[in-house]
PDB file of N, CA and C in Angstrom:
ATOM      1  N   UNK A   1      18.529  -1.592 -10.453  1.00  0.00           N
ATOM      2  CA  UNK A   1      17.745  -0.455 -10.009  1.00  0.00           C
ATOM      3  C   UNK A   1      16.255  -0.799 -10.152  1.00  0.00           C
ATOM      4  N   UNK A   2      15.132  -0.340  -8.787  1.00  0.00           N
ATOM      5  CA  UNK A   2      13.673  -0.560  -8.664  1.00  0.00           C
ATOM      6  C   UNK A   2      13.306  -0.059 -10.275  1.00  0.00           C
ATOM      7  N   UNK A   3      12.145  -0.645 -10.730  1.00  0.00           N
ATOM      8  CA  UNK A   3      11.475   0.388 -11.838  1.00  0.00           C
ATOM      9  C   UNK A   3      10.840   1.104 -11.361  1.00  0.00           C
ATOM     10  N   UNK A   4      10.157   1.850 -12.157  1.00  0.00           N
ATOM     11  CA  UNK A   4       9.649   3.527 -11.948  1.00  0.00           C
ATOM     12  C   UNK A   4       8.391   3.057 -11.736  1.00  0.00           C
ATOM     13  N   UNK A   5       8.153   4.143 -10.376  1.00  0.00           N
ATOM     14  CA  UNK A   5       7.145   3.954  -9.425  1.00  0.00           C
ATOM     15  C   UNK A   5       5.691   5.316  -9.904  1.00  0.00           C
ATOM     16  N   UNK A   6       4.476   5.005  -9.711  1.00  0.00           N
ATOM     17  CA  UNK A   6       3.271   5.312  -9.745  1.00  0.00           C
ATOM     18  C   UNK A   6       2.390   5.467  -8.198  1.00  0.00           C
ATOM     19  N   UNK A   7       2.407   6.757  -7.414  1.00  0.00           N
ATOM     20  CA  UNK A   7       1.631   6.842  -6.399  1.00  0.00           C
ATOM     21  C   UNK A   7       0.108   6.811  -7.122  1.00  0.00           C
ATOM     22  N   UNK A   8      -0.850   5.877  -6.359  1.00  0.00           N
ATOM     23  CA  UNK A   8      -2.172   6.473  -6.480  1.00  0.00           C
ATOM     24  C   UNK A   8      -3.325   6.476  -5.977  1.00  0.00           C
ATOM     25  N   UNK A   9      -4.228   7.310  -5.430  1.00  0.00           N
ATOM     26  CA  UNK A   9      -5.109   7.695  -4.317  1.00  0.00           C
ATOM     27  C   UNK A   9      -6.541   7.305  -4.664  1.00  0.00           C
ATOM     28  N   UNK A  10      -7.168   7.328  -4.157  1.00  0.00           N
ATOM     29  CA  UNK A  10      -8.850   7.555  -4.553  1.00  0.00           C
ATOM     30  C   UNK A  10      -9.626   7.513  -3.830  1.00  0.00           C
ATOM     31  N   UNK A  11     -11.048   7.796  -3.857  1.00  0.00           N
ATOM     32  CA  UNK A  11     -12.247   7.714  -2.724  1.00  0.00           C
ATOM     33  C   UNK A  11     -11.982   8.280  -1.264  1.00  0.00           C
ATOM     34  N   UNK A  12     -10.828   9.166  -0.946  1.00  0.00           N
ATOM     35  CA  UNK A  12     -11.206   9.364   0.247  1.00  0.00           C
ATOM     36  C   UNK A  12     -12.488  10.607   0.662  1.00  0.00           C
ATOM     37  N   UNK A  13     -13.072  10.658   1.617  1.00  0.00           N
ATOM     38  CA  UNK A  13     -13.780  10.836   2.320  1.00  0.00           C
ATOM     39  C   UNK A  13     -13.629  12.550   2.581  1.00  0.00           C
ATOM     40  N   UNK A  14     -12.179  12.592   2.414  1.00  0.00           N
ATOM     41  CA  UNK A  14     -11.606  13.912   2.910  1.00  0.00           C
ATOM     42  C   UNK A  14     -10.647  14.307   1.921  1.00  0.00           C
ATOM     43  N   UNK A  15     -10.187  15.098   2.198  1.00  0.00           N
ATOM     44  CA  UNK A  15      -9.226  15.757   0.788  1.00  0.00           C
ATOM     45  C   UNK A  15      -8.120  15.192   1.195  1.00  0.00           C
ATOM     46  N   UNK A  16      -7.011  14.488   0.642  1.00  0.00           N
ATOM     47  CA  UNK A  16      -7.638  14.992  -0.991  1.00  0.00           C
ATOM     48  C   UNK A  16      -8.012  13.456  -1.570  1.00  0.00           C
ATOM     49  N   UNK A  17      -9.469  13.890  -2.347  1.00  0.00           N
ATOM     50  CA  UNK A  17     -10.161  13.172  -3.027  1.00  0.00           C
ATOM     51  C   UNK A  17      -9.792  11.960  -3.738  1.00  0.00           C
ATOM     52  N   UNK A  18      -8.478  12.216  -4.876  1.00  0.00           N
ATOM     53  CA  UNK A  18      -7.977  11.197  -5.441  1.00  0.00           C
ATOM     54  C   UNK A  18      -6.631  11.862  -5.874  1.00  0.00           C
ATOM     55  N   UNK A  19      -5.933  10.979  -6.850  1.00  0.00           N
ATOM     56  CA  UNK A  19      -4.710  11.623  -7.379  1.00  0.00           C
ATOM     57  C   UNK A  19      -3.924  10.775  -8.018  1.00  0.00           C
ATOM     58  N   UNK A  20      -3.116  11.248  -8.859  1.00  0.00           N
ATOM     59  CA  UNK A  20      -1.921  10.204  -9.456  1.00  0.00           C
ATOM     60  C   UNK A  20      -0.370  10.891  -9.576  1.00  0.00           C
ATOM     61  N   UNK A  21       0.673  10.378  -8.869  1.00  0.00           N
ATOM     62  CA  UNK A  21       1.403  11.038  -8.763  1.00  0.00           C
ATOM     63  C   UNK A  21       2.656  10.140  -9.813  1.00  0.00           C
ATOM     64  N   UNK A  22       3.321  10.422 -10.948  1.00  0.00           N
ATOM     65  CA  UNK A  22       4.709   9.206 -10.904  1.00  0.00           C
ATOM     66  C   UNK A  22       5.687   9.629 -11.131  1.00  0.00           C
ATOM     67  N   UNK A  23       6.682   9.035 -10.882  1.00  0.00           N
ATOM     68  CA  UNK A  23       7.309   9.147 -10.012  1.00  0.00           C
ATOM     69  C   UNK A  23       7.737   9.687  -8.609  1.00  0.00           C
ATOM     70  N   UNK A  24       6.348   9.197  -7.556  1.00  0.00           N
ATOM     71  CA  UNK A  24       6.920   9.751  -6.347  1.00  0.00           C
ATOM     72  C   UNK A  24       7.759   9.695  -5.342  1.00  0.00           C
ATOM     73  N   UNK A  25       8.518  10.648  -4.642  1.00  0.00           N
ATOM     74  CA  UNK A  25       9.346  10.780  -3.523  1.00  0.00           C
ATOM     75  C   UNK A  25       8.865   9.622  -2.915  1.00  0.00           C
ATOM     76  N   UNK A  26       9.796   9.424  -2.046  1.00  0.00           N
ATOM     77  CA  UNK A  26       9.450   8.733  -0.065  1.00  0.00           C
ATOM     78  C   UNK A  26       8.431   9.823   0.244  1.00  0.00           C
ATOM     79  N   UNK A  27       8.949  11.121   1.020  1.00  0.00           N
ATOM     80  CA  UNK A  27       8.198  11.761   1.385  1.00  0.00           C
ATOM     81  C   UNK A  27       6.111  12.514   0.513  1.00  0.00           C
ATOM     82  N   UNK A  28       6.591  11.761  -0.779  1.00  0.00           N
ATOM     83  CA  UNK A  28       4.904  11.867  -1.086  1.00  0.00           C
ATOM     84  C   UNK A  28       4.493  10.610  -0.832  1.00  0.00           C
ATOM     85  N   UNK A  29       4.802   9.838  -0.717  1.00  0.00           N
ATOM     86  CA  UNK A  29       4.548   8.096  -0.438  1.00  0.00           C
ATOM     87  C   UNK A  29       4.147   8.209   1.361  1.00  0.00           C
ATOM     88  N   UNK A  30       5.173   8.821   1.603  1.00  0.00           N
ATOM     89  CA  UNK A  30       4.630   8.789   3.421  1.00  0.00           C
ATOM     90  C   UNK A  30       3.673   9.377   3.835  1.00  0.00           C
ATOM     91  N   UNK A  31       3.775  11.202   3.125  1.00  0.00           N
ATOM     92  CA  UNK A  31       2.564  11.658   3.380  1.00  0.00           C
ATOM     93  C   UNK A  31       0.636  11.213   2.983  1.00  0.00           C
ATOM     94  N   UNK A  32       0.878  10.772   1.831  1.00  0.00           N
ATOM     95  CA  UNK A  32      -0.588  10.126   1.591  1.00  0.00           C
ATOM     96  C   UNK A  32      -0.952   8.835   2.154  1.00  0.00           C
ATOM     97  N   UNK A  33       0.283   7.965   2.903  1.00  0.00           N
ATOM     98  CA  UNK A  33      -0.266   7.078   3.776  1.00  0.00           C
ATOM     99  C   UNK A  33      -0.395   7.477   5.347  1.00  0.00           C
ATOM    100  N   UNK A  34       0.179   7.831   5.534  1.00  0.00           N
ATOM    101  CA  UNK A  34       0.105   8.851   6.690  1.00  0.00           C
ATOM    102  C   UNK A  34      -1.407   9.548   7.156  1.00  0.00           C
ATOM    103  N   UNK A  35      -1.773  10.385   5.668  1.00  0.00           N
ATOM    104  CA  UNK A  35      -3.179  11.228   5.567  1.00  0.00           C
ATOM    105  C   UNK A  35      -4.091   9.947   5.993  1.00  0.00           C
ATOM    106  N   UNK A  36      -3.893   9.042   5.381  1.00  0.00           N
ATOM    107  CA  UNK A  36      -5.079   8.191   5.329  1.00  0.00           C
ATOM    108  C   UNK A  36      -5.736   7.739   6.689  1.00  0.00           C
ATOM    109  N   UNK A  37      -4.888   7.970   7.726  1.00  0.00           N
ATOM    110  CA  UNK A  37      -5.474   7.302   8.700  1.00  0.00           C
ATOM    111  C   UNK A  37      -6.605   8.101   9.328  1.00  0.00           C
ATOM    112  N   UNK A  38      -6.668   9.534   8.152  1.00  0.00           N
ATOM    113  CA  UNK A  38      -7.896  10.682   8.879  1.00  0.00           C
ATOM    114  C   UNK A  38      -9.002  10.094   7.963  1.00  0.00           C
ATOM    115  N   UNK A  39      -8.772   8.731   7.247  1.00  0.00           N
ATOM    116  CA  UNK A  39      -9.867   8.574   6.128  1.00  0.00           C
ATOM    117  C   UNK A  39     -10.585   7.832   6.783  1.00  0.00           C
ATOM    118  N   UNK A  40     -12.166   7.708   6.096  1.00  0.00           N
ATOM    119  CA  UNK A  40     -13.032   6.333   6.552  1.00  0.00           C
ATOM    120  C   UNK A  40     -12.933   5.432   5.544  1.00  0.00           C
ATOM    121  N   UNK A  41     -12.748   5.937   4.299  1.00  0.00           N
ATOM    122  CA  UNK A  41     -12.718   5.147   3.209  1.00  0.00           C
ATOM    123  C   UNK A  41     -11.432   5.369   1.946  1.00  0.00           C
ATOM    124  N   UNK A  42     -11.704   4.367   0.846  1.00  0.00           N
ATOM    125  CA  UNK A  42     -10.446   4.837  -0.076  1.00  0.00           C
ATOM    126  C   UNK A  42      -9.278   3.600  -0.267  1.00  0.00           C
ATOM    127  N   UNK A  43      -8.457   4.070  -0.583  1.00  0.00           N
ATOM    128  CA  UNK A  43      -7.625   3.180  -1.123  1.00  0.00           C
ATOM    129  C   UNK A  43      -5.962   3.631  -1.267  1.00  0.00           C
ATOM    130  N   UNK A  44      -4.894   3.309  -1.328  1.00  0.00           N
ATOM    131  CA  UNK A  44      -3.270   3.642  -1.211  1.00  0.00           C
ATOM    132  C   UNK A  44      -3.020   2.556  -2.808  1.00  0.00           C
ATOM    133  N   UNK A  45      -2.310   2.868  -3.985  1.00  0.00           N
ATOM    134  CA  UNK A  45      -1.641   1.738  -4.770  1.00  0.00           C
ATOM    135  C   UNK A  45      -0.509   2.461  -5.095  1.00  0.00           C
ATOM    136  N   UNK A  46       1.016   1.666  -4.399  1.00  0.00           N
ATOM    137  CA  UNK A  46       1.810   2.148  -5.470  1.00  0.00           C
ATOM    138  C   UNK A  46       2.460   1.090  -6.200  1.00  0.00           C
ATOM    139  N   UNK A  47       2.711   1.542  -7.012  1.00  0.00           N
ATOM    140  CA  UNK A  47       2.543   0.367  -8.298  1.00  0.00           C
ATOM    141  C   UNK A  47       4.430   0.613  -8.934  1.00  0.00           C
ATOM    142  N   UNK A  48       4.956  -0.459  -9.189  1.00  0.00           N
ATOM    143  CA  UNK A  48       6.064  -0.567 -10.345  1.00  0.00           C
ATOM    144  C   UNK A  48       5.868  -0.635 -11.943  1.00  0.00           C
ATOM    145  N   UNK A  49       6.473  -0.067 -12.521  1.00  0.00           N
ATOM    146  CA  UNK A  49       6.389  -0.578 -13.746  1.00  0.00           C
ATOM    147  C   UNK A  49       6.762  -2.243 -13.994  1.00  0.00           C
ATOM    148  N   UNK A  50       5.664  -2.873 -14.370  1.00  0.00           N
ATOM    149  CA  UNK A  50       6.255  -4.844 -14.924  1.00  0.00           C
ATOM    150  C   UNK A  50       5.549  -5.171 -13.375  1.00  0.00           C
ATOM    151  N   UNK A  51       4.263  -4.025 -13.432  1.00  0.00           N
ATOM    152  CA  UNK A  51       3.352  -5.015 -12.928  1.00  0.00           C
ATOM    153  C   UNK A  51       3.244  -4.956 -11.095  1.00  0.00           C
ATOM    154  N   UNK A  52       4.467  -5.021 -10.487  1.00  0.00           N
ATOM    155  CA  UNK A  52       4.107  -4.948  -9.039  1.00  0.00           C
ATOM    156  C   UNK A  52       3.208  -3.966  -8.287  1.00  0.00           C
ATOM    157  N   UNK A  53       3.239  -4.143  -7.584  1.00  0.00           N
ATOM    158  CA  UNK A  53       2.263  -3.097  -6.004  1.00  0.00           C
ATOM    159  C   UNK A  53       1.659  -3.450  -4.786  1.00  0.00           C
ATOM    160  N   UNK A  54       2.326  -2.623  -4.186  1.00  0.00           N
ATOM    161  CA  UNK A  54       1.530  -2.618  -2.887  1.00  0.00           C
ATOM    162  C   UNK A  54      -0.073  -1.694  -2.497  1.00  0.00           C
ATOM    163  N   UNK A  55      -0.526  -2.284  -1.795  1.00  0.00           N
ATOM    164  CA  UNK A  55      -2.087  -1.435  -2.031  1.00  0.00           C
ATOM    165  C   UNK A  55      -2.748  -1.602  -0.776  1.00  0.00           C
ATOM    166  N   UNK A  56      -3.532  -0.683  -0.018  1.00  0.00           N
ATOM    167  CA  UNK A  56      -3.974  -0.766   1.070  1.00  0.00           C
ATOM    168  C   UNK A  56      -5.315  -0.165   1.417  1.00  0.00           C
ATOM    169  N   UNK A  57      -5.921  -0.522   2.248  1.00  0.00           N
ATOM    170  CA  UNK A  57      -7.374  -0.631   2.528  1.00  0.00           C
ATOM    171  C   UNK A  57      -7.570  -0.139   3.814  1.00  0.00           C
ATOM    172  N   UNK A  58      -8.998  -0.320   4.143  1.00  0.00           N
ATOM    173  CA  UNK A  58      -9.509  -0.935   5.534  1.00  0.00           C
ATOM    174  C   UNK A  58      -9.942  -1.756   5.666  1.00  0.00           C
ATOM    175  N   UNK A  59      -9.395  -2.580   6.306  1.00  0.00           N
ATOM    176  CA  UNK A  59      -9.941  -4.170   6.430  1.00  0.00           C
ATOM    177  C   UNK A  59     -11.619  -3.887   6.849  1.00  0.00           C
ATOM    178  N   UNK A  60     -13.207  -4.666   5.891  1.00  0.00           N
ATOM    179  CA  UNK A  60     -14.004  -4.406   6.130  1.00  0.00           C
ATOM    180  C   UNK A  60     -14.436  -2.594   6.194  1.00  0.00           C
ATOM    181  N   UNK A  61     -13.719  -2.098   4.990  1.00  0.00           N
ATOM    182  CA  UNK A  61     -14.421  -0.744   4.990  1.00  0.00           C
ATOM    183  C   UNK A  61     -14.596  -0.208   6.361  1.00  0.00           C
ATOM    184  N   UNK A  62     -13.751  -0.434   7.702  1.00  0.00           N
ATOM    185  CA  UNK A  62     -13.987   0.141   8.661  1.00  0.00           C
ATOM    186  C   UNK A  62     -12.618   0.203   9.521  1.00  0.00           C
ATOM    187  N   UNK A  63     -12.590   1.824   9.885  1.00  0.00           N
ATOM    188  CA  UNK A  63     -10.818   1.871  10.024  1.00  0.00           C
ATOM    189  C   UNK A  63     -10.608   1.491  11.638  1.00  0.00           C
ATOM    190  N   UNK A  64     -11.963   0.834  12.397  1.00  0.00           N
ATOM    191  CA  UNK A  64     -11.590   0.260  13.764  1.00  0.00           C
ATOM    192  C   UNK A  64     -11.243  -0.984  13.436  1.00  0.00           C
ATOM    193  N   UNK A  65     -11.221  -1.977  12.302  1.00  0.00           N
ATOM    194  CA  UNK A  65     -10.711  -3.382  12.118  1.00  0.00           C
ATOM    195  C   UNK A  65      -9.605  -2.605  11.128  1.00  0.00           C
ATOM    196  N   UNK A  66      -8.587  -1.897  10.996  1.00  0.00           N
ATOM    197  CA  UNK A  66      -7.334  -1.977  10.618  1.00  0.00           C
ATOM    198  C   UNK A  66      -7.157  -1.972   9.330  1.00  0.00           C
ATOM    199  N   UNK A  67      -5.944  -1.969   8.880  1.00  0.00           N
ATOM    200  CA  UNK A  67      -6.055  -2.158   7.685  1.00  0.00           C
ATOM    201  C   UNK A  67      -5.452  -3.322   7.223  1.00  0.00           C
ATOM    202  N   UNK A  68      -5.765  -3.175   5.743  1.00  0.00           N
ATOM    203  CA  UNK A  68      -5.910  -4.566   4.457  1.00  0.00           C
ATOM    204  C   UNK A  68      -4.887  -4.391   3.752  1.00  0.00           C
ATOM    205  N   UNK A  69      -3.414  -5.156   3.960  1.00  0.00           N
ATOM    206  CA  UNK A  69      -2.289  -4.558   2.716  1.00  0.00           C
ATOM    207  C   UNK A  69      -2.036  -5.886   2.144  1.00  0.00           C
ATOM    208  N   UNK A  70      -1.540  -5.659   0.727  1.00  0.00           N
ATOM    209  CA  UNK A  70      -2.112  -6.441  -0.021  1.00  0.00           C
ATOM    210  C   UNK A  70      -0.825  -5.914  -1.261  1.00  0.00           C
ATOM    211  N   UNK A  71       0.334  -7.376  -1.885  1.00  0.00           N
ATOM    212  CA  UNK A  71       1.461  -7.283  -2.431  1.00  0.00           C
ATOM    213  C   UNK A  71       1.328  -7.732  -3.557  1.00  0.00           C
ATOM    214  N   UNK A  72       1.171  -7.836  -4.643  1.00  0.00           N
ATOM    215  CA  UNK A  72       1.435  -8.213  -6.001  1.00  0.00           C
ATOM    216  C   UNK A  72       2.576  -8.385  -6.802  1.00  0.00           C
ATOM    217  N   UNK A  73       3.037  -9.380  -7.051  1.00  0.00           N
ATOM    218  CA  UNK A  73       4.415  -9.743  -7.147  1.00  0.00           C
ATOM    219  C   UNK A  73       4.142  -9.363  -8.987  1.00  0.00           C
ATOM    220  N   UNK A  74       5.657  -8.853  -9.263  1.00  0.00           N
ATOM    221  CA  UNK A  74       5.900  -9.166 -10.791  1.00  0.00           C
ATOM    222  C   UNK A  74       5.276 -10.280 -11.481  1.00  0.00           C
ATOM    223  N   UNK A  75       5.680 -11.231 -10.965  1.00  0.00           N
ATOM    224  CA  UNK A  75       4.965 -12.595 -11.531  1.00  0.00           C
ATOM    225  C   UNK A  75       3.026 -13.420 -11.337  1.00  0.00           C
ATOM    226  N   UNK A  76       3.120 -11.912 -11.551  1.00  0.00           N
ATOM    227  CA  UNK A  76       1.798 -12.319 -10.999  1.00  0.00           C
ATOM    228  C   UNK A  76       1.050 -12.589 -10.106  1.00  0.00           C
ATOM    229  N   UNK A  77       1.504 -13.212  -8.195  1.00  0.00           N
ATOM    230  CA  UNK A  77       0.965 -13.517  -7.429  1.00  0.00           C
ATOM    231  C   UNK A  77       0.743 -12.592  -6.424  1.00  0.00           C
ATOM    232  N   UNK A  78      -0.795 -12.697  -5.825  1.00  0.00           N
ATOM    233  CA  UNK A  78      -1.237 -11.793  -4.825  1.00  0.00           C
ATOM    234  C   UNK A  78      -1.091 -12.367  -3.478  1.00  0.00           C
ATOM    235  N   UNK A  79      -0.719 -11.621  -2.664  1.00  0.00           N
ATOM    236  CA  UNK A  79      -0.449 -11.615  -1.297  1.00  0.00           C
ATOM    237  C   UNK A  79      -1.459 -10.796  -0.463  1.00  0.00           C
ATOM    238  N   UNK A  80      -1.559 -11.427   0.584  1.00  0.00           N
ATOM    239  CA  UNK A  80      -2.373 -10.251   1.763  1.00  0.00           C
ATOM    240  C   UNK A  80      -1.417 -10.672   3.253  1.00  0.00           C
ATOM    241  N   UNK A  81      -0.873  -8.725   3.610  1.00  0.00           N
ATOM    242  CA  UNK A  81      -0.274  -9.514   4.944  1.00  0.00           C
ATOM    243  C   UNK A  81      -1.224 -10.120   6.680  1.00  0.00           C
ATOM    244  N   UNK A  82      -0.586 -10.846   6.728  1.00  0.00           N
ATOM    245  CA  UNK A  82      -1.245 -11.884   7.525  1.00  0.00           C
ATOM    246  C   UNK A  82      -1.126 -11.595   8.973  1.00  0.00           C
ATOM    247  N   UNK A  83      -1.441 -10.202   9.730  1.00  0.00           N
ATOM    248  CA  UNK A  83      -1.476  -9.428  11.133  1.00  0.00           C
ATOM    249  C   UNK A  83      -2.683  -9.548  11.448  1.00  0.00           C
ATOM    250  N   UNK A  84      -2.331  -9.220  12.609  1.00  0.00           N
ATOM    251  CA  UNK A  84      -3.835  -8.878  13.333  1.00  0.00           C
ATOM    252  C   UNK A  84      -3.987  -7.610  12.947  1.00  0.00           C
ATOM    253  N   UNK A  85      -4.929  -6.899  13.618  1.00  0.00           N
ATOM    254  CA  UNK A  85      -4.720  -5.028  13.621  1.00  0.00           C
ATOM    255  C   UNK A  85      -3.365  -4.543  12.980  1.00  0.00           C
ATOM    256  N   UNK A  86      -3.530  -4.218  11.668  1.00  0.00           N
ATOM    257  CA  UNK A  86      -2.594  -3.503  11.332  1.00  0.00           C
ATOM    258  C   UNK A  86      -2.792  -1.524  11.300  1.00  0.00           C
ATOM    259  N   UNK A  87      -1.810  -1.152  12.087  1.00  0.00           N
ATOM    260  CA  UNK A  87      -2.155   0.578  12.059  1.00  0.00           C
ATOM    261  C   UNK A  87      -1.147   1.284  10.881  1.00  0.00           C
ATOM    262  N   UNK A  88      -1.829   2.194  10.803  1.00  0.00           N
ATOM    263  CA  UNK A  88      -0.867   3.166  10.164  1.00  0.00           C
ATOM    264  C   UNK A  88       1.074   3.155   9.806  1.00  0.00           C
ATOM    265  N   UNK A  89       1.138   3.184  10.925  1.00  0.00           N
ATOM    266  CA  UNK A  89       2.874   2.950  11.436  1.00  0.00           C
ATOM    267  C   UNK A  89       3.117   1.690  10.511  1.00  0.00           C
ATOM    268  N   UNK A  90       2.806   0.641  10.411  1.00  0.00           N
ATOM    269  CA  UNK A  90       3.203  -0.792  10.180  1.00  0.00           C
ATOM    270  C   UNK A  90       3.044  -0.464   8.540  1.00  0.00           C
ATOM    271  N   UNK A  91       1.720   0.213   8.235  1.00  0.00           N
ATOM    272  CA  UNK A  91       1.629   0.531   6.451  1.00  0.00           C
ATOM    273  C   UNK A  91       2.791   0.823   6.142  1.00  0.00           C
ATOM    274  N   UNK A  92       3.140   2.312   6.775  1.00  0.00           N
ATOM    275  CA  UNK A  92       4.497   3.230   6.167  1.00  0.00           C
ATOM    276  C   UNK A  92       5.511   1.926   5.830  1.00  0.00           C
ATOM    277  N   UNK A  93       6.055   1.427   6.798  1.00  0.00           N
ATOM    278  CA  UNK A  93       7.023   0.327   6.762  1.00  0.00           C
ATOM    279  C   UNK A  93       6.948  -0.292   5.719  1.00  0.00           C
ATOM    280  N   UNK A  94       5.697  -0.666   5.814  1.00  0.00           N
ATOM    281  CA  UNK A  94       5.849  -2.089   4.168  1.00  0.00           C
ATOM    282  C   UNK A  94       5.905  -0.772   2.844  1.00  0.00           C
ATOM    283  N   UNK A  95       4.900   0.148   3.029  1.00  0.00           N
ATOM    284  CA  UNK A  95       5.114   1.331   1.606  1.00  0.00           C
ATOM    285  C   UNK A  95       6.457   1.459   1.521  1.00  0.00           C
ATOM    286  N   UNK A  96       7.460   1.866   2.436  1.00  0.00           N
ATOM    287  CA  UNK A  96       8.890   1.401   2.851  1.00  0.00           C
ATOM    288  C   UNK A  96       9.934   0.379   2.070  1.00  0.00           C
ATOM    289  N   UNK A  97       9.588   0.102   2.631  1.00  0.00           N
ATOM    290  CA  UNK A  97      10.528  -1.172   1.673  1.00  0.00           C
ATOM    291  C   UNK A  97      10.428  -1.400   0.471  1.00  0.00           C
ATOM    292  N   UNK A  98       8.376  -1.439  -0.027  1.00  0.00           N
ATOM    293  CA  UNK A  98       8.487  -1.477  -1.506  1.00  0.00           C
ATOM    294  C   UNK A  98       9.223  -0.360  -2.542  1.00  0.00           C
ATOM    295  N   UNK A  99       9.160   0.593  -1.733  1.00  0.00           N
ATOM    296  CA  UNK A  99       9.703   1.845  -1.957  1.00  0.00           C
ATOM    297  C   UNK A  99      11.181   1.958  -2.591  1.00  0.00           C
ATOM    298  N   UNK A 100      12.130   1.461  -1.028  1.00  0.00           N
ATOM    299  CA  UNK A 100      13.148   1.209  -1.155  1.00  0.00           C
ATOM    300  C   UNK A 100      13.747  -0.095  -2.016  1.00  0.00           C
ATOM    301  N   UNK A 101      13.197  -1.267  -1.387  1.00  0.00           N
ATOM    302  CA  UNK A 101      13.691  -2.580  -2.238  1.00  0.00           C
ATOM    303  C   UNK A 101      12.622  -3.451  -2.429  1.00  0.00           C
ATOM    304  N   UNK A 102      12.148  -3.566  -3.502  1.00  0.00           N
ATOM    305  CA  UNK A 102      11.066  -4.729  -3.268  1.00  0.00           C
ATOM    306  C   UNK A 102      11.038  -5.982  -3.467  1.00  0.00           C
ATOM    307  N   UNK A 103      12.681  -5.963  -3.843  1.00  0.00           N
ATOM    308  CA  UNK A 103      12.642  -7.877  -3.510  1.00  0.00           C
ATOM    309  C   UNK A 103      12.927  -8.140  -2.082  1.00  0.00           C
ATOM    310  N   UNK A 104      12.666  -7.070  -1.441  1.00  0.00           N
ATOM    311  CA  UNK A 104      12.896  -7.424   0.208  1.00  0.00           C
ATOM    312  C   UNK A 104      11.146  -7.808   0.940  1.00  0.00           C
ATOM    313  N   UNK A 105      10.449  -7.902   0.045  1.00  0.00           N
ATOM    314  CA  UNK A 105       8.860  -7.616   0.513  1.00  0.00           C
ATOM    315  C   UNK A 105       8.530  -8.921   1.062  1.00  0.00           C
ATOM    316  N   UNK A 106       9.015 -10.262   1.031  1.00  0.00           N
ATOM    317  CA  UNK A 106       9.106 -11.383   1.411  1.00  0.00           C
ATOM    318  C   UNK A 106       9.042 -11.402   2.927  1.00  0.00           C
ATOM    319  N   UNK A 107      10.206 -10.783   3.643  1.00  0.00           N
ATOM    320  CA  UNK A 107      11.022 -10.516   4.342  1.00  0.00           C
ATOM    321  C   UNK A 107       9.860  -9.609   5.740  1.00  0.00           C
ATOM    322  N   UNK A 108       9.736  -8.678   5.163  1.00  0.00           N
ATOM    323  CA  UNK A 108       9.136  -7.828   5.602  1.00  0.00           C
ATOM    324  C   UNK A 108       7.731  -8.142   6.867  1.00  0.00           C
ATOM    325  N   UNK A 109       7.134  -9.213   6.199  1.00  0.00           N
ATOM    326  CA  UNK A 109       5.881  -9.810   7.452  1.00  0.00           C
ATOM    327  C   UNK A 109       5.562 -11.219   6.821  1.00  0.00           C
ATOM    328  N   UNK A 110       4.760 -11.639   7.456  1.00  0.00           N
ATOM    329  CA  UNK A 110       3.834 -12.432   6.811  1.00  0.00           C
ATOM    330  C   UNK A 110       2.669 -12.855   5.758  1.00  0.00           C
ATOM    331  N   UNK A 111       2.883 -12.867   4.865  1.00  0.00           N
ATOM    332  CA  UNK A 111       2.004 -12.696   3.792  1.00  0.00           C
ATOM    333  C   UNK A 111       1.292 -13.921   3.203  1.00  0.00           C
ATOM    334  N   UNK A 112      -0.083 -14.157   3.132  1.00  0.00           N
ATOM    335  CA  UNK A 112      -0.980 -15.010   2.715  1.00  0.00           C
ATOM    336  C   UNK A 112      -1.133 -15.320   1.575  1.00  0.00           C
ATOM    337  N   UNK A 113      -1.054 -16.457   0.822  1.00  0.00           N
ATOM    338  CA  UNK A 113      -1.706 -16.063  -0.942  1.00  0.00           C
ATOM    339  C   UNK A 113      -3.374 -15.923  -1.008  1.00  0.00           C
ATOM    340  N   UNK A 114      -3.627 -14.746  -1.607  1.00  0.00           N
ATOM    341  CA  UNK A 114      -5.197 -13.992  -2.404  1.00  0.00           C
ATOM    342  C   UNK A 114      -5.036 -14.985  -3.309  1.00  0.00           C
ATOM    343  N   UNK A 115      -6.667 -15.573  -3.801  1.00  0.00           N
ATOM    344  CA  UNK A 115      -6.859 -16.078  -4.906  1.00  0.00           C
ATOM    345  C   UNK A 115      -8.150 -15.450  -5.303  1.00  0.00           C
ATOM    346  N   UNK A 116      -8.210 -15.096  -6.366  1.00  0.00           N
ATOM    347  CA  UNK A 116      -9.247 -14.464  -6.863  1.00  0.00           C
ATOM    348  C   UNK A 116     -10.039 -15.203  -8.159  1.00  0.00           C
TER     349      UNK A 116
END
């Protein structure tokens, strides 16, 4: 069984402002990625307990270049998926899966290694 999941929001532009939800539904997971696409700015993390998450952006702080999703494995390694224009629709999907299974997140697109 997934570990226990952490929705969490911040900086948007528009309401709602920020938030921390844990253990959230699918349907609170869909709706605040969903909202976001009315955002200019801000941020999506949902996070596992032991460390994982998925987390999403706007690529370049600007929501006409798409967005920035971005996987963090248990073990430590960061990912960024590797699309062109990514919209809204394509977020839900990957929030999706991490949601549902996240050793399926491999699977799911193409993903780059982040080095920081």
């Amino acid at each position: 069984m997934p570990a226990p999941l952490t929705l969490e929001w911040a900086d948007f532009d528009i309401e709602p402002t920020s938030g921390v939800v844990p253990g959230p539904t699918w349907d609170d997971v869909r709706s605040i990625v969903e909202h976001y696409q009315h955002a200019a700015s801000g941020f999506i993390i949902l996070k596992r307990e032991g460390g994982a998450f998925v987390q999403m952006t706007w690529r370049d702080a600007d929501p006409e270049e798409g967005l920035q999703l971005e996987w963090h494995t248990p073990a430590d390694e960061h990912f960024e998926l590797d699309e062109g224009f990514i919209a809204i629709e394509r977020a839900v999907k990957v929030f999706r899966q991490f949601f549902d299974a996240p050793n399926g997140m491999p699977g799911i697109g193409a993903w780059s290694p982040l080095e920081f």
